[in-house]
Protein backbone atom coordinates (compact mmCIF):
# COMPACT_ATOMS: atom_id res chain seq x y z
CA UNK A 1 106.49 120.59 95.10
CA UNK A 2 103.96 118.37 96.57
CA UNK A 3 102.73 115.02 98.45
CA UNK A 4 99.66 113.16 96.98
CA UNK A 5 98.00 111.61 100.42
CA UNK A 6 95.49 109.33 100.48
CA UNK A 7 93.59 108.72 103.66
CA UNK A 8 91.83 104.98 104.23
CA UNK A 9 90.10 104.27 107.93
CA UNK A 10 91.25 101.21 109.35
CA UNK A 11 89.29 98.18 108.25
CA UNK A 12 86.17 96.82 110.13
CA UNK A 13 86.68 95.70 113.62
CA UNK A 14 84.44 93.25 116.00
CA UNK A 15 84.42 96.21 118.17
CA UNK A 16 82.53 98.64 115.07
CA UNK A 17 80.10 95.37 114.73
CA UNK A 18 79.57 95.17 118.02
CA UNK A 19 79.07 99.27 118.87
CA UNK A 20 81.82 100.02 121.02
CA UNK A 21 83.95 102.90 120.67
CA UNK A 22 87.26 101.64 120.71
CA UNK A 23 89.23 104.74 121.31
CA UNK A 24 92.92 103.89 122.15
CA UNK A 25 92.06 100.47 123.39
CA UNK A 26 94.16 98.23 120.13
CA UNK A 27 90.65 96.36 118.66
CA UNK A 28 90.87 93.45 116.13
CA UNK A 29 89.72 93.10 112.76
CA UNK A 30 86.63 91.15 112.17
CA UNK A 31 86.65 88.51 109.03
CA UNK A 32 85.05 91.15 106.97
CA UNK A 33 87.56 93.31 108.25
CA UNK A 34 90.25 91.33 106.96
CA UNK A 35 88.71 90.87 103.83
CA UNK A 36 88.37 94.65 103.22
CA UNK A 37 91.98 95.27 104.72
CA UNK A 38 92.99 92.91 101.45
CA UNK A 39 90.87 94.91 99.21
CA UNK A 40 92.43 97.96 100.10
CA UNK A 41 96.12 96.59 99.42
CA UNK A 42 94.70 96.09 96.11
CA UNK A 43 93.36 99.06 94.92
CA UNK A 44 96.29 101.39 96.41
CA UNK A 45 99.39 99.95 94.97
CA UNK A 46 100.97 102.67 93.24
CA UNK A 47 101.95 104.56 97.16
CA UNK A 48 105.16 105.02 97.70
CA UNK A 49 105.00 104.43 101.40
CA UNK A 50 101.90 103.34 104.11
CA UNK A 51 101.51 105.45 107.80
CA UNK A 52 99.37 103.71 110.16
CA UNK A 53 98.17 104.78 113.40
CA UNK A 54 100.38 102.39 116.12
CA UNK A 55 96.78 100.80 117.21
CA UNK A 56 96.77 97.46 116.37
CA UNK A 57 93.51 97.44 114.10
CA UNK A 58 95.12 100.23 112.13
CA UNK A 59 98.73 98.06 112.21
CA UNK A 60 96.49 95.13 111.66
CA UNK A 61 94.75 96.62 108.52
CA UNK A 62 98.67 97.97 106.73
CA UNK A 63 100.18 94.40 107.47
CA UNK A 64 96.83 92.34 105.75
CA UNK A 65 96.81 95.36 102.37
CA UNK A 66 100.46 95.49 102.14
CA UNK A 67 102.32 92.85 103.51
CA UNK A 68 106.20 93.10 103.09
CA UNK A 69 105.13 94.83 99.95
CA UNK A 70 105.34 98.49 101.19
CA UNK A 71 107.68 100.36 104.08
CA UNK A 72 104.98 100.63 106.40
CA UNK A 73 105.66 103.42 109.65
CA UNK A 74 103.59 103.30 112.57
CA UNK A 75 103.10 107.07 114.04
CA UNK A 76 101.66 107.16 117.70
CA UNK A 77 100.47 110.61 116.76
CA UNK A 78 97.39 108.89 114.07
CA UNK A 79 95.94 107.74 116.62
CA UNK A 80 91.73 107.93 117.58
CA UNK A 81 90.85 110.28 120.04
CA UNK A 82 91.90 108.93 123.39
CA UNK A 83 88.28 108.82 125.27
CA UNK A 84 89.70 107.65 128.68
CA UNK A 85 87.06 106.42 130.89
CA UNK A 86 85.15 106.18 127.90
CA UNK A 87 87.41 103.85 125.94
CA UNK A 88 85.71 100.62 125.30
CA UNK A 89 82.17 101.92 126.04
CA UNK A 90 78.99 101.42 123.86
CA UNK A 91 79.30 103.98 121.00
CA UNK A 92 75.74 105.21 122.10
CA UNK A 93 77.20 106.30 125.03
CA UNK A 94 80.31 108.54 123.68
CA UNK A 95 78.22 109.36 120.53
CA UNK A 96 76.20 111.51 122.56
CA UNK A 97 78.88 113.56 124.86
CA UNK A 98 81.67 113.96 121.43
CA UNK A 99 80.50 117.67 120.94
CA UNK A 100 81.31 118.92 124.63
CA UNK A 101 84.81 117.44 124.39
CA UNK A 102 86.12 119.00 121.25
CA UNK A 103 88.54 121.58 123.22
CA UNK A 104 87.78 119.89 127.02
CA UNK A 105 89.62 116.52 127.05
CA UNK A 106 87.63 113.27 127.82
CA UNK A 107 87.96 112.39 131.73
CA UNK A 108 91.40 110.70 131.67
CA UNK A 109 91.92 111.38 127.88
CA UNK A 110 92.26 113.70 125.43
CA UNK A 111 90.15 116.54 123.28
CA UNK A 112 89.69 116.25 119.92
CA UNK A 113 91.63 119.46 119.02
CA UNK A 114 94.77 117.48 120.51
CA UNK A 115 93.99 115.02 117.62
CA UNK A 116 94.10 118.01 115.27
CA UNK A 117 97.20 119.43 116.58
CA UNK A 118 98.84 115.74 116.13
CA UNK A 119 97.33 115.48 112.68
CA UNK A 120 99.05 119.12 111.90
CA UNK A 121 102.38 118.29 112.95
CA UNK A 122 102.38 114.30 111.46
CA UNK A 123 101.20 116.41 108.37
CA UNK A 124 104.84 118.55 108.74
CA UNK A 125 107.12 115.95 108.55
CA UNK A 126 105.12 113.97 105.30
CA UNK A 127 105.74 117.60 103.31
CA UNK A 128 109.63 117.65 104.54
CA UNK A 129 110.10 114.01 103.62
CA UNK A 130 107.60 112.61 101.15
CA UNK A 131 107.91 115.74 98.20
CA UNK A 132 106.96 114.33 94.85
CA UNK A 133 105.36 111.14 96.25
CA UNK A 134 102.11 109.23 97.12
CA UNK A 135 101.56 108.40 100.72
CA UNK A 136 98.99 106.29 102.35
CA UNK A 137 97.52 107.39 106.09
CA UNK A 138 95.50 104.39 107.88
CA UNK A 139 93.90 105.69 111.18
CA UNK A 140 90.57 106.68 112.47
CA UNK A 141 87.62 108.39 112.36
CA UNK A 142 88.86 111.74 114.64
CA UNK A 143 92.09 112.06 112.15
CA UNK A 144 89.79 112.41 109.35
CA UNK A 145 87.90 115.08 111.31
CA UNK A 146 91.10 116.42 111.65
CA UNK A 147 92.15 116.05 108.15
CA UNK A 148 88.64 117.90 107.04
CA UNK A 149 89.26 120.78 109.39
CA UNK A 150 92.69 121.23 108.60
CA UNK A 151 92.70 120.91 104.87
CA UNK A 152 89.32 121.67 104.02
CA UNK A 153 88.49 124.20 106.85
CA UNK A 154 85.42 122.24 107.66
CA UNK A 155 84.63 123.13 111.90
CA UNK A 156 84.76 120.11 114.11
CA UNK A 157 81.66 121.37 115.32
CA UNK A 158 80.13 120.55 112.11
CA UNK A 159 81.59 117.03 112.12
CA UNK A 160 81.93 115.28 115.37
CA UNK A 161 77.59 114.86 115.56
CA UNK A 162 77.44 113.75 111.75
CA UNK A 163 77.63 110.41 110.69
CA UNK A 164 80.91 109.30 109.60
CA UNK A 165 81.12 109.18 105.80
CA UNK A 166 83.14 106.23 104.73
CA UNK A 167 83.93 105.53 101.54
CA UNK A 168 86.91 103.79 99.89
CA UNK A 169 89.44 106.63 100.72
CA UNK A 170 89.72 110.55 100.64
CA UNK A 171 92.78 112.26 98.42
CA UNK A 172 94.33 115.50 99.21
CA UNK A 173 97.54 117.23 97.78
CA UNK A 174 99.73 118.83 100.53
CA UNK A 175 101.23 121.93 98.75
């Protein structure tokens, strides 16, 4: 018994044009965004269900690929890392301090190993419920951190400082 699950970002906000980290703060899609967000309806129509973080870009990006088309469930616990102060600051600015808050939460936020633990247990309940199916995870750049540690054993250490790696989606099977 298994769950295929395919991991897309969100699509392209103003606030990634414009270099500022977002962080928990909702963001809006950009036009290109929405274009892409249609694009990636397209190509992933054989899921059998879409999970988006509750952040409106990532709600924003299921509603423009899927419509009415697919049962889409928000889950508070896909969302980006919360960077408190630091939410809505240039992405200079937070790219540089993301290594020292790995375990130490951001000043009024969260660490990134809370985004792991809420990637783990959001990970739970898809193996209890979706067995046997295909489902779709749209959220952010620390839950795919989190997916690579967890499922790939890669060290946040390693990732955090990196440059994020996009491409049109990342496939796993949950055994």
């Amino acid at each position: 018994m298994s769950v295929r699950l395919i991991y897309e970002t969100h699509s392209i906000t103003v606030d990634n044009e414009t270099g500022i980290a977002t962080g928990w703060l909702p963001g809006e899609l950009s036009r290109a965004g929405r274009g892409l967000a249609a694009e990636l309806g397209a190509r992933r129509r054989d899921v059998d269900v879409v999970y988006a973080s509750d952040l409106r870009r990532a709600v924003e990006t299921a509603e423009i690929a899927f419509g009415d088309s697919k049962e889409i469930r928000l889950d508070q616990r896909l969302r980006e890392c919360d960077y408190g102060i630091y939410n809505g600051r240039p992405v200079s600015e937070v790219a540089m301090l993301r290594a020292r808050h790995i375990d130490t939460p951001w000043p009024g936020g969260q660490s990134y190993r809370h985004v792991v633990a809420e990637t783990a247990a959001f990970l739970e309940d898809v193996m209890k419920e979706w067995q046997e199916c295909t489902v779709l995870v749209i959220a952010h750049s620390a839950n795919r951190w989190a997916l690579r540690n967890l499922l790939e054993g890669v060290p946040l250490e390693d990732q955090v400082d990196a440059p994020f790696d996009w491409r049109p989606g990342w496939e796993y099977i949950l055994a």
